[in-house]
Protein backbone atom coordinates (compact mmCIF):
# COMPACT_ATOMS: atom_id res chain seq x y z
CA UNK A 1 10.30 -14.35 3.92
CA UNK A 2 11.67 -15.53 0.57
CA UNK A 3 14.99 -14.49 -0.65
CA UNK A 4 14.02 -12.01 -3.48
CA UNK A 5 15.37 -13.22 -6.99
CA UNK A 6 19.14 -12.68 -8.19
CA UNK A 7 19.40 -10.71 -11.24
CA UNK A 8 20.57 -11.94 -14.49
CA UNK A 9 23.42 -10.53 -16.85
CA UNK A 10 21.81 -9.78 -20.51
CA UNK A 11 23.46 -8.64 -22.93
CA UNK A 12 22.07 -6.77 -26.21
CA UNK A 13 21.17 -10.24 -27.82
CA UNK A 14 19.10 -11.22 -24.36
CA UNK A 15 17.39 -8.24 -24.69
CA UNK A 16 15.97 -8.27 -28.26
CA UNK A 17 14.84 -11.81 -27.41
CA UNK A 18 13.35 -11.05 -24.57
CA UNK A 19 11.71 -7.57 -26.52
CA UNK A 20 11.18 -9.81 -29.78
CA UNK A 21 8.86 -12.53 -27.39
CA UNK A 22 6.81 -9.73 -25.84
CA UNK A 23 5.69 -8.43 -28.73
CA UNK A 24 5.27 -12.04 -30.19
CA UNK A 25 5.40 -15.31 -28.23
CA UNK A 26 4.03 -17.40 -31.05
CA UNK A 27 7.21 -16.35 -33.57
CA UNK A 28 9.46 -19.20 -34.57
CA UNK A 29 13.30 -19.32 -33.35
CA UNK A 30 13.78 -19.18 -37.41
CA UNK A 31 12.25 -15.87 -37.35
CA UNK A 32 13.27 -14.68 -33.73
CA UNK A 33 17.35 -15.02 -35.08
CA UNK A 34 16.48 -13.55 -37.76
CA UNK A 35 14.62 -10.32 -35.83
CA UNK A 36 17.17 -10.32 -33.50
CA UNK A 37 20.64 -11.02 -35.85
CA UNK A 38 21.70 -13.88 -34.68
CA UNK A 39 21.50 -17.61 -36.42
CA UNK A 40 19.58 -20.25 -35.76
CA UNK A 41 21.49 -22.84 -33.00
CA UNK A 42 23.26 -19.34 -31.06
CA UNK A 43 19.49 -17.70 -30.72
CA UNK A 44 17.92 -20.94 -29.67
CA UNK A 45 20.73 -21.66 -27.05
CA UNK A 46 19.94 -18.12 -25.40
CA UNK A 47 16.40 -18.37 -25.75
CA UNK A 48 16.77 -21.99 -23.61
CA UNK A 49 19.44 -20.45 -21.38
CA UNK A 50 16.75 -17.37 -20.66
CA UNK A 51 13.85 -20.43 -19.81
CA UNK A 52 16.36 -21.95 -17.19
CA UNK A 53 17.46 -18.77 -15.62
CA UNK A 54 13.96 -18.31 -14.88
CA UNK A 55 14.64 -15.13 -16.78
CA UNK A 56 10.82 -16.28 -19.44
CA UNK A 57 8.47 -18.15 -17.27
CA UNK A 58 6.23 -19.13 -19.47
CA UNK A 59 3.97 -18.28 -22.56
CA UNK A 60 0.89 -16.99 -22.58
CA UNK A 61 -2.66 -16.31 -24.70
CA UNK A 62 -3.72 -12.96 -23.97
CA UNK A 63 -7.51 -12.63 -24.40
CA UNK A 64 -10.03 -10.26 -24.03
CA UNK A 65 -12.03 -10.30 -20.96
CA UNK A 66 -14.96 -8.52 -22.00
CA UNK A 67 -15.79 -10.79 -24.63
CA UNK A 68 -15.39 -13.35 -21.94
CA UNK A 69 -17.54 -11.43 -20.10
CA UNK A 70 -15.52 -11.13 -17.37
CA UNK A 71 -14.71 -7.37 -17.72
CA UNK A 72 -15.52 -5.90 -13.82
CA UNK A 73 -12.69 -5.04 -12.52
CA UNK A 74 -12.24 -4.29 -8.76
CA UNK A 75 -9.57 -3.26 -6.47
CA UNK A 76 -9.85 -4.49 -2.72
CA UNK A 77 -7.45 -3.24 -0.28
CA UNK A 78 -6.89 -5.66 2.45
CA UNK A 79 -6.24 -4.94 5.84
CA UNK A 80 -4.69 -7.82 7.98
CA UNK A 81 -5.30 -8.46 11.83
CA UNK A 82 -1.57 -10.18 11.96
CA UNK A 83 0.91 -9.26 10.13
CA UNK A 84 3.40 -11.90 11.74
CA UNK A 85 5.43 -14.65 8.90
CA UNK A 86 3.30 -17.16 9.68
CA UNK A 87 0.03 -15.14 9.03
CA UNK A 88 1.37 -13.29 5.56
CA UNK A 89 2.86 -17.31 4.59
CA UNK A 90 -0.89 -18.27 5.37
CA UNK A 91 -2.80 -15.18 3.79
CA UNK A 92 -0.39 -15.13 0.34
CA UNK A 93 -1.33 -19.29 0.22
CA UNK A 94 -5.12 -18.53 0.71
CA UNK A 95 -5.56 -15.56 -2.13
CA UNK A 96 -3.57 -17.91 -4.60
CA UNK A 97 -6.76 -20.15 -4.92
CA UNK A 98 -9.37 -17.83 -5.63
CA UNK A 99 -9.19 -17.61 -9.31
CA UNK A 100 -11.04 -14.21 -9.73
CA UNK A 101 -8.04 -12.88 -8.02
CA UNK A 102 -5.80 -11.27 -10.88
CA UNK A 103 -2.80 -9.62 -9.07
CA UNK A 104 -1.89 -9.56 -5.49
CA UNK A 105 0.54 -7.26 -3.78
CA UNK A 106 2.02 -6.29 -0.46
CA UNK A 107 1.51 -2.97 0.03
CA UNK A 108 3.61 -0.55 2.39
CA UNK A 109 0.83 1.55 3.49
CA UNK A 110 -1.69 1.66 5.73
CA UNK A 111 -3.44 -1.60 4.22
CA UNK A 112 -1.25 -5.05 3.39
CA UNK A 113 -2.54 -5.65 0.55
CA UNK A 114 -3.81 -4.57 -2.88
CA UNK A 115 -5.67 -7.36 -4.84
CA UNK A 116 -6.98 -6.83 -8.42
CA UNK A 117 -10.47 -8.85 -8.98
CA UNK A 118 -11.90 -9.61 -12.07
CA UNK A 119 -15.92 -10.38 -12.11
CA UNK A 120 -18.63 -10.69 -14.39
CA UNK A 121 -20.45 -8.13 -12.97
CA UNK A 122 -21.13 -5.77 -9.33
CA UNK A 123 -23.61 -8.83 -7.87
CA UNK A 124 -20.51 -11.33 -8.52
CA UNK A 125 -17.57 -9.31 -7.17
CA UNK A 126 -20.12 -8.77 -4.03
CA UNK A 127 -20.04 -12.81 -3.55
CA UNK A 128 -16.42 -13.36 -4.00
CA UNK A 129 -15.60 -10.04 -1.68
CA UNK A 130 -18.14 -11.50 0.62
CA UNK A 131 -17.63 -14.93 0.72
CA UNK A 132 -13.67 -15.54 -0.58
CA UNK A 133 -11.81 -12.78 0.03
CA UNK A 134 -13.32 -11.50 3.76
CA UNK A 135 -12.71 -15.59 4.65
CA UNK A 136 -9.31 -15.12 3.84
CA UNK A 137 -6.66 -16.44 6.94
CA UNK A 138 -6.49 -12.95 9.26
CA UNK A 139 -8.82 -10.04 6.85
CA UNK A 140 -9.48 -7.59 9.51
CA UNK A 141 -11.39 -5.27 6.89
CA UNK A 142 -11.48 -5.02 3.50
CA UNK A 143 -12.21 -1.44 1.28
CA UNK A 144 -13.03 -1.85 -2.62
CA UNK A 145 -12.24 0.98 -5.55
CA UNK A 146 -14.43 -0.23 -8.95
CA UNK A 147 -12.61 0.84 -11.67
CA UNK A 148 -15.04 2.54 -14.34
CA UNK A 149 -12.50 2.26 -17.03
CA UNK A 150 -9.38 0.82 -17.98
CA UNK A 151 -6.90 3.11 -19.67
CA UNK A 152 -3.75 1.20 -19.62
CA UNK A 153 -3.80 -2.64 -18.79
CA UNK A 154 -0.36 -3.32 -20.38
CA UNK A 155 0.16 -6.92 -19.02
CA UNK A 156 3.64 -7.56 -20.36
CA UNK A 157 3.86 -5.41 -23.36
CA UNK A 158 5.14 -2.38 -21.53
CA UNK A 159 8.17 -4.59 -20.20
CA UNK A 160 8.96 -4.08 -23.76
CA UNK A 161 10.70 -1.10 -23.23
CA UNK A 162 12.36 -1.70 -20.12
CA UNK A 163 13.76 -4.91 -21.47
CA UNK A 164 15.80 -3.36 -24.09
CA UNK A 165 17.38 -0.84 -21.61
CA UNK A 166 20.33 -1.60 -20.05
């Protein structure tokens, strides 16, 4: 099982970076010192020390699945036949490379896992559900929730608020 991640100190300054890029990934390190109160050189040597503590991962485009067309969403609980290292190490590595697979999560319940599955439509999620995710390494059963609507699908926005708290 992997060792889960050590925490990072932030101060105020981390913070409103980290807020600032939430809310806008694209801005420039001129304008993020300048939203947060910092200059230029101090801002863009926390914003690289936040990169290598692992503390921003990345950058992202956030687009609009339904004018993709991709806007079925389905949840699959996942029930396991083995729930053993060496089955979750092979399971977790599976479910990684089926790219209608959103989000993935252990679960402690009565399942293992909760995937979110994003589809084009019923007939599609049937074939991935069918062929993909019921293949996966040691699926005993699998039980699906279609969601009819999404109220809240914050992505990282809502870490907006938690990232300014202390």
């Amino acid at each position: 099982m992997d060792k889960p991640p050590k925490s990072v100190d932030l101060d105020d300054f981390d913070r409103k970076i980290i807020a600032a890029l939430i809310e806008d990934g694209r801005m420039t390190v001129t304008d993020l010192a300048r939203t947060v109160g910092l200059s230029k050189t101090p801002c863009q040597v926390r914003l690289r020390r936040l990169i290598d503590a692992g503390v921003i991962t990345g950058f992202r485009a956030i687009v609009d699945p339904a004018k993709l067309g991709m806007d079925h969403v389905a949840f699959a609980e996942v029930k396991l036949s083995d729930t053993r290292e060496q089955a979750l190490r092979e399971f977790n590595a599976a479910v990684r490379r089926i790219p209608e697979v959103e989000e993935c999560h252990m679960i402690a319940s009565s399942f293992d896992y909760l995937l979110k599955v994003r589809t084009s439509d019923i007939r599609r999620y049937r074939t991935v559900l069918g062929e993909k995710i019921s293949s996966l390494p040691h699926v005993a059963s699998t039980s699906t929730y279609v969601a009819m609507e999404t109220v809240l699908d914050a992505g990282g926005s809502r870490m907006t608020r938690l990232a300014t708290q202390k």
